[in-house]
PDB file of N, CA and C in Angstrom:
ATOM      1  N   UNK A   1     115.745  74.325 109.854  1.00  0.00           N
ATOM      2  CA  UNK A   1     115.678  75.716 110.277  1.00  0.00           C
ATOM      3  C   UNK A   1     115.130  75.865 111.688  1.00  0.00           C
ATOM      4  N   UNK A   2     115.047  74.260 112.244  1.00  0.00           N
ATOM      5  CA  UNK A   2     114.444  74.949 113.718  1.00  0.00           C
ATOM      6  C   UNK A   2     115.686  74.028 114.590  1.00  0.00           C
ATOM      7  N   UNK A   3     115.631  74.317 116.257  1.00  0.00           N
ATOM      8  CA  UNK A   3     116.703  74.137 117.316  1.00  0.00           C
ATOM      9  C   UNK A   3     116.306  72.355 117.180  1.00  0.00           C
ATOM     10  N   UNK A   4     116.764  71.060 117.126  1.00  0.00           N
ATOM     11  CA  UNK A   4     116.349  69.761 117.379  1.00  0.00           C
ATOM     12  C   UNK A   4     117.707  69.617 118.330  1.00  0.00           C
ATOM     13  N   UNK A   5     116.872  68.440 119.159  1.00  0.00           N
ATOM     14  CA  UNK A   5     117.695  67.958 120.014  1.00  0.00           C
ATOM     15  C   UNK A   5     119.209  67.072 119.687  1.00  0.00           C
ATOM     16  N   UNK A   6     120.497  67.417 120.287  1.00  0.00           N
ATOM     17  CA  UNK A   6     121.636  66.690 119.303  1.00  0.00           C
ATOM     18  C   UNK A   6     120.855  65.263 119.021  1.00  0.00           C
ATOM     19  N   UNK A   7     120.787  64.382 120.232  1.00  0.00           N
ATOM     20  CA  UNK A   7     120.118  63.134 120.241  1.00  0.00           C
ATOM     21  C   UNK A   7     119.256  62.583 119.009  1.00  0.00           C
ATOM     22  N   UNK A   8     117.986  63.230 118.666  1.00  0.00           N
ATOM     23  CA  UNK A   8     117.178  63.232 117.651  1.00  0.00           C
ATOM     24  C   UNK A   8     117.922  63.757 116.682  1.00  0.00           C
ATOM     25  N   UNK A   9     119.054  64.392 115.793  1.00  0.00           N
ATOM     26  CA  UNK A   9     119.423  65.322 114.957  1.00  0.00           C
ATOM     27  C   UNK A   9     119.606  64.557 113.775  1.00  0.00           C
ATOM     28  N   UNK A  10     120.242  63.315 113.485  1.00  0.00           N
ATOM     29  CA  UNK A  10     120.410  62.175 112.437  1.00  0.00           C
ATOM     30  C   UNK A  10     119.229  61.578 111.937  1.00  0.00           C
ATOM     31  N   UNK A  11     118.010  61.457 113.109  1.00  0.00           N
ATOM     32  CA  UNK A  11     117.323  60.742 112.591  1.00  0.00           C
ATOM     33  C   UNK A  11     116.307  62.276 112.092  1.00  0.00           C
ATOM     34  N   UNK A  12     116.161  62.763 112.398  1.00  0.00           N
ATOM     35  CA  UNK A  12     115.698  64.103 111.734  1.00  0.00           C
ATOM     36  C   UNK A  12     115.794  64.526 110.274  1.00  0.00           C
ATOM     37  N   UNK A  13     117.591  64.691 110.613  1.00  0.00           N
ATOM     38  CA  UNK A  13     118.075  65.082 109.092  1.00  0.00           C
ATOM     39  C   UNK A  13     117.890  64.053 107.851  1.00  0.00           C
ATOM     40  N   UNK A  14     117.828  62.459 108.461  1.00  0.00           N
ATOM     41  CA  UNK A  14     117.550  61.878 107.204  1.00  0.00           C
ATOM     42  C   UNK A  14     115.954  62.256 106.879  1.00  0.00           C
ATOM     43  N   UNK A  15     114.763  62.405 107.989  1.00  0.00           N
ATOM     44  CA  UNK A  15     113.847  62.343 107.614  1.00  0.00           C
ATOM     45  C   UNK A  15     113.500  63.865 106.821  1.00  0.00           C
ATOM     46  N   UNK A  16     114.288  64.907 107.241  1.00  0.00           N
ATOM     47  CA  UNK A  16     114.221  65.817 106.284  1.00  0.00           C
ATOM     48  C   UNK A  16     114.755  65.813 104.997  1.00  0.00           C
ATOM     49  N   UNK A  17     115.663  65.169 104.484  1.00  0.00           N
ATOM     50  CA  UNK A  17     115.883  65.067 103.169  1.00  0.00           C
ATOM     51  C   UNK A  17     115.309  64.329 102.066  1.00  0.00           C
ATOM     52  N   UNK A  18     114.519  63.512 102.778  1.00  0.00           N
ATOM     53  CA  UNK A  18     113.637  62.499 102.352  1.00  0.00           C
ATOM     54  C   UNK A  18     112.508  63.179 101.981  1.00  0.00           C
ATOM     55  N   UNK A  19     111.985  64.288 102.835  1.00  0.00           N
ATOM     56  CA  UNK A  19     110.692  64.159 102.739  1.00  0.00           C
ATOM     57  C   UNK A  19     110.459  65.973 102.688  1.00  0.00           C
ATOM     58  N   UNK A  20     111.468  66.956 102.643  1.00  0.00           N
ATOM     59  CA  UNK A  20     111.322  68.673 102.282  1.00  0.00           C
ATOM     60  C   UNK A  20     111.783  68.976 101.920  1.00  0.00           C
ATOM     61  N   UNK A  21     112.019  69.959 101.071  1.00  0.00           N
ATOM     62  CA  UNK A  21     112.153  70.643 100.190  1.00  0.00           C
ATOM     63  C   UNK A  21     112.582  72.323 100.805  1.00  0.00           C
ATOM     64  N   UNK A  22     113.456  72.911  99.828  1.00  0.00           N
ATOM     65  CA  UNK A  22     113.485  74.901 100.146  1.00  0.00           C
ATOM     66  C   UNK A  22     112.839  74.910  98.663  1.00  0.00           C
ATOM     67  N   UNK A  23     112.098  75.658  98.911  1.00  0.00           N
ATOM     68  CA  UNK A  23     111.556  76.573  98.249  1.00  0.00           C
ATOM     69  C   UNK A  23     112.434  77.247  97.729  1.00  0.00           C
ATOM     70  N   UNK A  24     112.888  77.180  96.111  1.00  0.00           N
ATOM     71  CA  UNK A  24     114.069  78.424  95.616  1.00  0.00           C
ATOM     72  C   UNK A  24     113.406  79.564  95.450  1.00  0.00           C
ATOM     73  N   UNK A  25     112.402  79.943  95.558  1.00  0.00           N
ATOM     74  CA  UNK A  25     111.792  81.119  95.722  1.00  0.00           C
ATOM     75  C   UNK A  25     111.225  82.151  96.724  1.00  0.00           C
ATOM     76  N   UNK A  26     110.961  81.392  98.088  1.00  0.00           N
ATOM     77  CA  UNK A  26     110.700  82.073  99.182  1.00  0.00           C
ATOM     78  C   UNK A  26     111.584  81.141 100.453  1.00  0.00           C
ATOM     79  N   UNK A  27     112.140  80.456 100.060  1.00  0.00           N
ATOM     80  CA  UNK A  27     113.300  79.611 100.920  1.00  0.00           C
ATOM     81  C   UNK A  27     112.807  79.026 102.420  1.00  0.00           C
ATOM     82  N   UNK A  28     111.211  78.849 101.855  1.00  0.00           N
ATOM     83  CA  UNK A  28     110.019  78.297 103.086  1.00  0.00           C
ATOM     84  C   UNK A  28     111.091  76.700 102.962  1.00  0.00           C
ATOM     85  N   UNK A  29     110.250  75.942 104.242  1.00  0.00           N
ATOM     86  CA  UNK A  29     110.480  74.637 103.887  1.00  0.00           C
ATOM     87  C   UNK A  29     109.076  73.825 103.577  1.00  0.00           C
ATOM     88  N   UNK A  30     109.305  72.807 102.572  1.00  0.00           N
ATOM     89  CA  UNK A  30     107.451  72.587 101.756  1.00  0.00           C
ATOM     90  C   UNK A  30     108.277  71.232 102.002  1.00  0.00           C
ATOM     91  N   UNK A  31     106.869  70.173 102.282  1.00  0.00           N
ATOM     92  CA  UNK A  31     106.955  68.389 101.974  1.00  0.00           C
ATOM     93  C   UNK A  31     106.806  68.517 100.389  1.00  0.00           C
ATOM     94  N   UNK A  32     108.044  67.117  99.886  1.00  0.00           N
ATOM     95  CA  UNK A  32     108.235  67.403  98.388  1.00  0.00           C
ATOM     96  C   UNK A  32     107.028  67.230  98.035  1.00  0.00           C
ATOM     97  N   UNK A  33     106.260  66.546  98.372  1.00  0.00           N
ATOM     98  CA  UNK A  33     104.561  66.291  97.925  1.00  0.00           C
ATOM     99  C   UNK A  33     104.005  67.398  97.847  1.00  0.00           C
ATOM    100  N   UNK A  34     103.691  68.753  98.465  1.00  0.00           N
ATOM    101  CA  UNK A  34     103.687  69.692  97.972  1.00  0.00           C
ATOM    102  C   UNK A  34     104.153  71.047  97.535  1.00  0.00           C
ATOM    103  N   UNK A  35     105.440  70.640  97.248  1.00  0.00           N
ATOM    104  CA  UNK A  35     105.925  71.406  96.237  1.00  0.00           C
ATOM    105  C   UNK A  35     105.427  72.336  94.828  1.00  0.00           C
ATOM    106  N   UNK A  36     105.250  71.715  94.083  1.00  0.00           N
ATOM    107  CA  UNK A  36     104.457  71.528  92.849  1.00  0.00           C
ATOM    108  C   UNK A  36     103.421  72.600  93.744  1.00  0.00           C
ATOM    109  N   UNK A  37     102.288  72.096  94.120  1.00  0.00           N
ATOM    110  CA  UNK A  37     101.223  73.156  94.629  1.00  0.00           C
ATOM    111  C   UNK A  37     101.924  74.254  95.123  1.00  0.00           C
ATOM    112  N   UNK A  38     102.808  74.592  95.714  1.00  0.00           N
ATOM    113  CA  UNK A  38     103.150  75.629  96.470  1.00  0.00           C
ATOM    114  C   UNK A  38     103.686  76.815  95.024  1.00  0.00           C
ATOM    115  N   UNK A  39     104.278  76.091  94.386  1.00  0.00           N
ATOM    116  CA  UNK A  39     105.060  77.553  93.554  1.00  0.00           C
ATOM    117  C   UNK A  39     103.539  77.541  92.338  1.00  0.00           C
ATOM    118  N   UNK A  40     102.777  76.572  92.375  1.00  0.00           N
ATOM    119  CA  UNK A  40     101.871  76.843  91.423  1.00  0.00           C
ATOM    120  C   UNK A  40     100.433  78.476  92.433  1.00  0.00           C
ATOM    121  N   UNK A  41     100.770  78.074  93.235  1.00  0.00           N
ATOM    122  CA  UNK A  41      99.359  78.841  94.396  1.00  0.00           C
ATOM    123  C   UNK A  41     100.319  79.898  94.497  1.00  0.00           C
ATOM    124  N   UNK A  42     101.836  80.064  94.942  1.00  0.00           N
ATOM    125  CA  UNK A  42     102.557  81.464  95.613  1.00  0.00           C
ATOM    126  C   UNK A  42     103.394  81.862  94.385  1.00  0.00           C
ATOM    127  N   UNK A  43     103.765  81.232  93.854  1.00  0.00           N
ATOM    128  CA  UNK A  43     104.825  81.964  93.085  1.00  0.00           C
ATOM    129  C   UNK A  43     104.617  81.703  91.357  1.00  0.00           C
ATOM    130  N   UNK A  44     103.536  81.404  91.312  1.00  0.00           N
ATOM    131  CA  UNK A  44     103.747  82.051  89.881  1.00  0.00           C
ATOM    132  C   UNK A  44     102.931  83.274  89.359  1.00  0.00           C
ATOM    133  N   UNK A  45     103.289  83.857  88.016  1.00  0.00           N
ATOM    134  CA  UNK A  45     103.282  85.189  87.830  1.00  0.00           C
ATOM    135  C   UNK A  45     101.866  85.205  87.230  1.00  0.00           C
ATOM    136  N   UNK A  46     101.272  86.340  87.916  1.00  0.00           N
ATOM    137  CA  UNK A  46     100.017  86.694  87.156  1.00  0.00           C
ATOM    138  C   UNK A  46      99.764  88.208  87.194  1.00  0.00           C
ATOM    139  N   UNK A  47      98.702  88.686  85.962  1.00  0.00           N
ATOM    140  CA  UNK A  47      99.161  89.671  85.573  1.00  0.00           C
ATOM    141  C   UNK A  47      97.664  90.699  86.404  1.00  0.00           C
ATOM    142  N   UNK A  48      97.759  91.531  87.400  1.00  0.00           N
ATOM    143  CA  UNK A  48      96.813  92.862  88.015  1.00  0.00           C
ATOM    144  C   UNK A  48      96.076  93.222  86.646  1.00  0.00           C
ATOM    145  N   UNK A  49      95.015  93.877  87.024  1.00  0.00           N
ATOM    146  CA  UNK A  49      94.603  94.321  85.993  1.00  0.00           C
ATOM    147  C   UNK A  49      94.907  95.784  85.492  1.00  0.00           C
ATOM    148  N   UNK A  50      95.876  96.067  86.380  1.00  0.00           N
ATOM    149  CA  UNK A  50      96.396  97.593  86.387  1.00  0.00           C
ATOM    150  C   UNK A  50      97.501  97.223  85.180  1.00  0.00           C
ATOM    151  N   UNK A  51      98.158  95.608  84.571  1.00  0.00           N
ATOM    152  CA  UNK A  51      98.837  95.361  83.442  1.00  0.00           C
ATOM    153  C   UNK A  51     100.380  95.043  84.402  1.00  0.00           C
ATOM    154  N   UNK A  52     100.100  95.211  85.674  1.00  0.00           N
ATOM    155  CA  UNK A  52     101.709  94.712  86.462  1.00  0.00           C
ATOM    156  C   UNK A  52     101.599  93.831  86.812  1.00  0.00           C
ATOM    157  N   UNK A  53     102.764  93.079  86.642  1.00  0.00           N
ATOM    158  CA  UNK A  53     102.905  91.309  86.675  1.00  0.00           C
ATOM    159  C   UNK A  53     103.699  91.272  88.209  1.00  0.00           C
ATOM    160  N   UNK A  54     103.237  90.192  88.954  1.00  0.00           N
ATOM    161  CA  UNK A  54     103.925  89.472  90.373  1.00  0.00           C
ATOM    162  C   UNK A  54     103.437  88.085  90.242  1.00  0.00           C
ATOM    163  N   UNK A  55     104.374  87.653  92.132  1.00  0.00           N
ATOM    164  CA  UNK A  55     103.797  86.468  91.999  1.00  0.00           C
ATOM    165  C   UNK A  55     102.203  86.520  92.276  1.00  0.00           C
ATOM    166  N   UNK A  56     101.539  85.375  92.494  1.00  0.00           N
ATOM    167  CA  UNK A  56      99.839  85.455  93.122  1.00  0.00           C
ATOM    168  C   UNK A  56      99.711  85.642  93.884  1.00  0.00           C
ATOM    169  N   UNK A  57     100.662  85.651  95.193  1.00  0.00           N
ATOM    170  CA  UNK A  57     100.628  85.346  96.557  1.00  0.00           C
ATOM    171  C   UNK A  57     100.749  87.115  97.180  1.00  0.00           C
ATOM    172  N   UNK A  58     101.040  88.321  96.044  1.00  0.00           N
ATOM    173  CA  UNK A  58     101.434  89.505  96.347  1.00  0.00           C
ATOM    174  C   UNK A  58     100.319  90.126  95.479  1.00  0.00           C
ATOM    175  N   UNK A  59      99.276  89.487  94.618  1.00  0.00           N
ATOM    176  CA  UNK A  59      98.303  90.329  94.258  1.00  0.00           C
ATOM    177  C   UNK A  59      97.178  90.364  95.182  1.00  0.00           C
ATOM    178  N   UNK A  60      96.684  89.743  96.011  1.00  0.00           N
ATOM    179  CA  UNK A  60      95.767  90.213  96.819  1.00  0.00           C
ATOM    180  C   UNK A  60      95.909  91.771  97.842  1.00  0.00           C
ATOM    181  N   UNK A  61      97.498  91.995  98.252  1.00  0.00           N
ATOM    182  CA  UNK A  61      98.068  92.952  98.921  1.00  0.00           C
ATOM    183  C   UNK A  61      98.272  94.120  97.696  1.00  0.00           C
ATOM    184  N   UNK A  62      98.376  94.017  96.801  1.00  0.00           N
ATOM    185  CA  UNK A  62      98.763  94.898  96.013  1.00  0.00           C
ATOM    186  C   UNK A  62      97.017  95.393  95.603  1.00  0.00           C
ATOM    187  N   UNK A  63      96.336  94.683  95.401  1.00  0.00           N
ATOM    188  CA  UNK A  63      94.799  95.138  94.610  1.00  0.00           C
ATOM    189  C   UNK A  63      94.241  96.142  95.936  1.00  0.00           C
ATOM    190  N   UNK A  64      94.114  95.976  97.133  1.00  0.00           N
ATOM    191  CA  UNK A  64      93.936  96.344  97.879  1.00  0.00           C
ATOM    192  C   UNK A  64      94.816  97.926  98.031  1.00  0.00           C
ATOM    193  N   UNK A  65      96.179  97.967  97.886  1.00  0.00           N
ATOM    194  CA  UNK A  65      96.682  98.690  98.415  1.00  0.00           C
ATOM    195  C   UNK A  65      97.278  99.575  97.802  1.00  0.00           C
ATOM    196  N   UNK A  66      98.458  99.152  96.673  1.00  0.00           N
ATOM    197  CA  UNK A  66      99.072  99.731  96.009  1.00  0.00           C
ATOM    198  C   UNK A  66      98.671 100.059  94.678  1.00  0.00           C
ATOM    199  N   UNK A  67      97.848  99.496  93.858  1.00  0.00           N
ATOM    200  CA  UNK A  67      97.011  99.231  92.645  1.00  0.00           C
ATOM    201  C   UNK A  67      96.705 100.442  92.308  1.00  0.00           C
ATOM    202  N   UNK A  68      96.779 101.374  91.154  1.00  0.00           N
ATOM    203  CA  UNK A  68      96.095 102.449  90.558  1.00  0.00           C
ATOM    204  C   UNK A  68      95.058 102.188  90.222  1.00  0.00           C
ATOM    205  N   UNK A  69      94.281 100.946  90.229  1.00  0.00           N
ATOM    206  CA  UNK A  69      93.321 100.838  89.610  1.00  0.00           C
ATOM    207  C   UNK A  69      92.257 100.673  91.238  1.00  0.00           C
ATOM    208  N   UNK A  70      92.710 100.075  92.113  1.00  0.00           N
ATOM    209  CA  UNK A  70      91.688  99.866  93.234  1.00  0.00           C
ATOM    210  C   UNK A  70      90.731 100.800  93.412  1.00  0.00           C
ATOM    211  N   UNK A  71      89.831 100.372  93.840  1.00  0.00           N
ATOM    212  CA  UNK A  71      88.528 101.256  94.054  1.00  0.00           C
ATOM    213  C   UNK A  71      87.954 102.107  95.332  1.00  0.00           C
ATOM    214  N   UNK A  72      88.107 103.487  95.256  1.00  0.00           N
ATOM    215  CA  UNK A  72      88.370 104.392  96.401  1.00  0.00           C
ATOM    216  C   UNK A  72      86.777 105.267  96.317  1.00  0.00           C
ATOM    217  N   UNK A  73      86.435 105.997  97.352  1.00  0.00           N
ATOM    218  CA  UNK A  73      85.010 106.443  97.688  1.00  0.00           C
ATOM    219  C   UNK A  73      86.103 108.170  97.574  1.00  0.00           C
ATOM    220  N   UNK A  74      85.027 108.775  97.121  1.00  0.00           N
ATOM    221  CA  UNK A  74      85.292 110.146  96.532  1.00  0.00           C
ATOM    222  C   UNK A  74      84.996 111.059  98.109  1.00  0.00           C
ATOM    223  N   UNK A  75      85.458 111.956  99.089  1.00  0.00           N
ATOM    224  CA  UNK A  75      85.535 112.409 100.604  1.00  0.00           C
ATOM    225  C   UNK A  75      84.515 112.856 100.039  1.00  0.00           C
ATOM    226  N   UNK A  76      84.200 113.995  99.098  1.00  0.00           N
ATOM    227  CA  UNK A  76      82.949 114.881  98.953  1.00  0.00           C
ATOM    228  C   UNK A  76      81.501 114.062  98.470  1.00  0.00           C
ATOM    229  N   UNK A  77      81.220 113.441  97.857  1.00  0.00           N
ATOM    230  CA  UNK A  77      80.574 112.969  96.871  1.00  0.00           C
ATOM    231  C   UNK A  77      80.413 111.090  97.102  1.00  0.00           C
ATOM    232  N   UNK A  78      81.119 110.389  97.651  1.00  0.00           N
ATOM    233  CA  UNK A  78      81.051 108.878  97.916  1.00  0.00           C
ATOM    234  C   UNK A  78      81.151 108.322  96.786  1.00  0.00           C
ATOM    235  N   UNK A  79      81.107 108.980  95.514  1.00  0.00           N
ATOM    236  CA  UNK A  79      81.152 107.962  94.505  1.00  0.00           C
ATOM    237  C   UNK A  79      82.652 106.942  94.384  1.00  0.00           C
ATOM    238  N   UNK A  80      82.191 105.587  93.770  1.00  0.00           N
ATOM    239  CA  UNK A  80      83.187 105.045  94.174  1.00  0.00           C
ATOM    240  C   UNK A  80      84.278 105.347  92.426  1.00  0.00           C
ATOM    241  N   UNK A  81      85.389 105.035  92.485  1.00  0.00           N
ATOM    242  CA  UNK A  81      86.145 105.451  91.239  1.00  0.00           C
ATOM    243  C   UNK A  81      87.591 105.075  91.247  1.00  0.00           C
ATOM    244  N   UNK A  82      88.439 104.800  90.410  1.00  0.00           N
ATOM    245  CA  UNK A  82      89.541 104.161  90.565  1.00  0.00           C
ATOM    246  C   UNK A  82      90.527 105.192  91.500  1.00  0.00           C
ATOM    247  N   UNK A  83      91.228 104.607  91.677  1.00  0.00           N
ATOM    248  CA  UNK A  83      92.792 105.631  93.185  1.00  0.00           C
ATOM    249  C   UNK A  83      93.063 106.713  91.956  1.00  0.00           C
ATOM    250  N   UNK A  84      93.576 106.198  90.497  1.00  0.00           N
ATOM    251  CA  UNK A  84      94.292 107.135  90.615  1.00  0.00           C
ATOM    252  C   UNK A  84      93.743 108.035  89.455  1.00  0.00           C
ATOM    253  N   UNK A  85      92.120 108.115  90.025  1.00  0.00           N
ATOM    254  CA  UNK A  85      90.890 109.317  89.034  1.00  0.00           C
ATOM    255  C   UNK A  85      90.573 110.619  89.786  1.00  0.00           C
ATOM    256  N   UNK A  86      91.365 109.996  91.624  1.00  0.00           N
ATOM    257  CA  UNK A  86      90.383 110.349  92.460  1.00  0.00           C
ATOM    258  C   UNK A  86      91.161 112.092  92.636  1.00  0.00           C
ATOM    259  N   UNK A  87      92.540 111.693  92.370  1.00  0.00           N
ATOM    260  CA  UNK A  87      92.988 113.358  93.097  1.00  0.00           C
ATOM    261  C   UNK A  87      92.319 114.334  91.707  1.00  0.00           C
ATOM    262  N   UNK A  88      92.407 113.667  90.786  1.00  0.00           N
ATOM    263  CA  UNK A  88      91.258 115.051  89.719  1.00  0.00           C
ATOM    264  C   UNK A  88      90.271 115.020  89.788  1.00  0.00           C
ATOM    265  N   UNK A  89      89.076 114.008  90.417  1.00  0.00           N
ATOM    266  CA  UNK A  89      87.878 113.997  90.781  1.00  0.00           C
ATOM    267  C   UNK A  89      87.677 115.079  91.967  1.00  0.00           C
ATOM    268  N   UNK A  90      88.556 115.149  93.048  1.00  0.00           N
ATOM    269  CA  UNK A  90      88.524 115.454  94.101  1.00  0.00           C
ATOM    270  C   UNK A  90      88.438 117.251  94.198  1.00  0.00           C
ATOM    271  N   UNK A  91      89.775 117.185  93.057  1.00  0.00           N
ATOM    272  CA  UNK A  91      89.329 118.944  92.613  1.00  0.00           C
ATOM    273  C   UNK A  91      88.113 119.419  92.315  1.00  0.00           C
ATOM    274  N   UNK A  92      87.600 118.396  91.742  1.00  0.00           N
ATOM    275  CA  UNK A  92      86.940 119.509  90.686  1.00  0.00           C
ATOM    276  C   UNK A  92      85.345 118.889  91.258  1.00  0.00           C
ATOM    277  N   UNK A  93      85.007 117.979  92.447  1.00  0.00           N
ATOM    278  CA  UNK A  93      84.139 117.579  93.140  1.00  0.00           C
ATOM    279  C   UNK A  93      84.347 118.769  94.423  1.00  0.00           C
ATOM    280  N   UNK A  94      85.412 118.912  95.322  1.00  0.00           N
ATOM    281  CA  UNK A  94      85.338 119.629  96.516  1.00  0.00           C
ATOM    282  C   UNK A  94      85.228 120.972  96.009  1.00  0.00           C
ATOM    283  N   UNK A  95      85.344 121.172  94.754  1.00  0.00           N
ATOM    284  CA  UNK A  95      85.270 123.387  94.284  1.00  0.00           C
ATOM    285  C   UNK A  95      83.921 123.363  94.422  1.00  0.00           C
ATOM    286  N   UNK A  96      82.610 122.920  93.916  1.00  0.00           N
ATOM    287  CA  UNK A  96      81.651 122.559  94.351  1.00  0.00           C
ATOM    288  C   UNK A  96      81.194 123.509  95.002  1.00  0.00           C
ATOM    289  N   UNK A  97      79.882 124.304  95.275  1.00  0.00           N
ATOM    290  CA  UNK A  97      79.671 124.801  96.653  1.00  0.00           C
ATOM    291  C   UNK A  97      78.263 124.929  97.068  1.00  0.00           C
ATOM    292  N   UNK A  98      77.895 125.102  97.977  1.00  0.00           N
ATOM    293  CA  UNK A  98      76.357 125.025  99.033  1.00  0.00           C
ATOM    294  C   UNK A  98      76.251 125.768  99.776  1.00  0.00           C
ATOM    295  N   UNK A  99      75.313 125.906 100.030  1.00  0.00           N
ATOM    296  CA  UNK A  99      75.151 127.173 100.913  1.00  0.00           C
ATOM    297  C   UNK A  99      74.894 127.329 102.340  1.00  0.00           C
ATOM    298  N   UNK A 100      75.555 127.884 102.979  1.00  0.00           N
ATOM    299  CA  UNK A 100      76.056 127.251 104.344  1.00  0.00           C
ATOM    300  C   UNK A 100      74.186 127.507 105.159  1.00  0.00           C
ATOM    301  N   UNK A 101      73.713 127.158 105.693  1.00  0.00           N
ATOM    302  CA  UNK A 101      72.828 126.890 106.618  1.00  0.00           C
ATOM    303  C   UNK A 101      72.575 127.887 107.546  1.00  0.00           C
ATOM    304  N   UNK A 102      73.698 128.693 108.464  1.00  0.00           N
ATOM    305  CA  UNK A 102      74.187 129.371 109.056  1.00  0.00           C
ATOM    306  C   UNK A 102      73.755 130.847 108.581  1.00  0.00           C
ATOM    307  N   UNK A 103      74.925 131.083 107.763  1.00  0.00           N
ATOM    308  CA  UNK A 103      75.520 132.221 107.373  1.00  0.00           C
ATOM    309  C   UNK A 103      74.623 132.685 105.639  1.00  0.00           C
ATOM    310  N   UNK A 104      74.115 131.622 105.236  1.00  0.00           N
ATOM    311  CA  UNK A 104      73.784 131.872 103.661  1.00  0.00           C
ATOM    312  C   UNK A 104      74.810 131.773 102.712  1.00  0.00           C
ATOM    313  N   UNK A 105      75.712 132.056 103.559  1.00  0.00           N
ATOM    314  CA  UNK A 105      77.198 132.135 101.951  1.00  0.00           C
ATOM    315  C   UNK A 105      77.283 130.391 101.394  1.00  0.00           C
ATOM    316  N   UNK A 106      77.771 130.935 100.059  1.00  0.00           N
ATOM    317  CA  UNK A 106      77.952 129.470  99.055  1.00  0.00           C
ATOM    318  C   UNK A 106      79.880 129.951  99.474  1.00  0.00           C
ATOM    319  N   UNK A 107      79.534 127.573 100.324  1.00  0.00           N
ATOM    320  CA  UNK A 107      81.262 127.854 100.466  1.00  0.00           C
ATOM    321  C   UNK A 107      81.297 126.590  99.946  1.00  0.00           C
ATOM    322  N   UNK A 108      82.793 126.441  99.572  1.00  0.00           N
ATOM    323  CA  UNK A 108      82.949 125.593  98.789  1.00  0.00           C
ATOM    324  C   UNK A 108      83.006 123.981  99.623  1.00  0.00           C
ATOM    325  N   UNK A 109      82.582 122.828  98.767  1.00  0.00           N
ATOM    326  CA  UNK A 109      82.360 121.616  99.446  1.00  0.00           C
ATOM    327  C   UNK A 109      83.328 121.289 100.120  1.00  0.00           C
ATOM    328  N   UNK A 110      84.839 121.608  99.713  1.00  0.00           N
ATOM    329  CA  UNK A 110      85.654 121.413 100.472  1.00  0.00           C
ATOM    330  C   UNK A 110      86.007 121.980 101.995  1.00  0.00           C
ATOM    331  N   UNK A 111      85.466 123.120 102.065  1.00  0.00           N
ATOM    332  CA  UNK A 111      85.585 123.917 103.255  1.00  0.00           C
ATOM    333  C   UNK A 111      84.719 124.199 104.317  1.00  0.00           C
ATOM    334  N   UNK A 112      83.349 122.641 104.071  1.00  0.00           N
ATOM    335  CA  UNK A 112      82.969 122.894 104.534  1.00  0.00           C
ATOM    336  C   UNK A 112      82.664 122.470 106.435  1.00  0.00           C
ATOM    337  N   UNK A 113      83.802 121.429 106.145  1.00  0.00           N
ATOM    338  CA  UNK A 113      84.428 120.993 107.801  1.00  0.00           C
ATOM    339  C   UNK A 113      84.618 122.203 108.447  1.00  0.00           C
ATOM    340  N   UNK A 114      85.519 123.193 107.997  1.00  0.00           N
ATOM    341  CA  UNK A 114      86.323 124.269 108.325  1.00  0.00           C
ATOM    342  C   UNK A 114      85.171 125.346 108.537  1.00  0.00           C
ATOM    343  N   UNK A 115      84.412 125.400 107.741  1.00  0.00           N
ATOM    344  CA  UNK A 115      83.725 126.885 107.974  1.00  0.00           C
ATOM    345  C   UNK A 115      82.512 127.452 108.657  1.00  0.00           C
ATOM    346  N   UNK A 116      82.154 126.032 109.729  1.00  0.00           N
ATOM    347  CA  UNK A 116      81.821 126.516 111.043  1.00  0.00           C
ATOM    348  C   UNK A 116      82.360 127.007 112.084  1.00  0.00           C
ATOM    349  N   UNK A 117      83.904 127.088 112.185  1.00  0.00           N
ATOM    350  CA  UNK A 117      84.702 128.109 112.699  1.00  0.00           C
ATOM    351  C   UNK A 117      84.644 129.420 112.391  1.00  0.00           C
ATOM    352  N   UNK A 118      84.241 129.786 111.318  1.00  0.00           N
ATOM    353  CA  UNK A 118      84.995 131.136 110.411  1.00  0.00           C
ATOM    354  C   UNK A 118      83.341 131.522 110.470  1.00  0.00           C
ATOM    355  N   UNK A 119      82.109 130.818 110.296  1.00  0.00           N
ATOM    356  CA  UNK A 119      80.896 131.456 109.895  1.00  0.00           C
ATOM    357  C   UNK A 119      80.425 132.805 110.837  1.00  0.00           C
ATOM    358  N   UNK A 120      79.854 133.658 110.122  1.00  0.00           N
ATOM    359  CA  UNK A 120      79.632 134.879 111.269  1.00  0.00           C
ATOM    360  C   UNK A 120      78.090 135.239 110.991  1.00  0.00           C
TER     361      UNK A 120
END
């Protein structure tokens, strides 16, 4: 898969058949020696704890990112809580209200970026 010189190209190709491998799964090129390690570390299936199965090599990106279960900080409140607790946490954490400093009015936690504009 890479440019070799015509000159070098025979003695190349035997030493590549001898000695790499494609990957039928990510169509890398691996020394047959580690083969075996490679689909055991990237490609075999293990199961998130969210209960969705990939290879291993896509659960570190997925726990992080895509995961319903990953662990997210609440905007109002910091508590930490799974992704997908947070948009009903979030309601019923930002209705919430305090009393503005300013003005005295109880505004709600969510509004309260916003309502040093509006305070009178």
């Amino acid at each position: 898969k890479k440019d070799i010189p015509a000159v070098n190209f025979i003695i190349h190709e035997i030493h590549c058949r001898r000695n790499i491998e494609i990957c039928p799964y990510c169509s890398d090129s691996i020394p047959k020696s580690e083969m075996k390690n490679h689909i055991e570390s990237e490609h075999v299936q293990v199961t998130c704890k969210c209960r969705m199965k990939m290879e291993s090599s896509l659960l570190k990106d997925h726990e992080a990112s895509s995961c319903p279960l990953r662990p997210v900080l609440c905007q109002f409140c910091d508590i930490q809580l799974a992704f997908n607790k947070l948009q009903e946490h979030e309601l019923y954490c930002g209705s919430r209200t305090e009393p503005c400093g300013r003005c005295g009015r109880n505004v709600l936690i969510r509004e309260l970026k916003e309502h040093p504009r509006v305070c009178g």
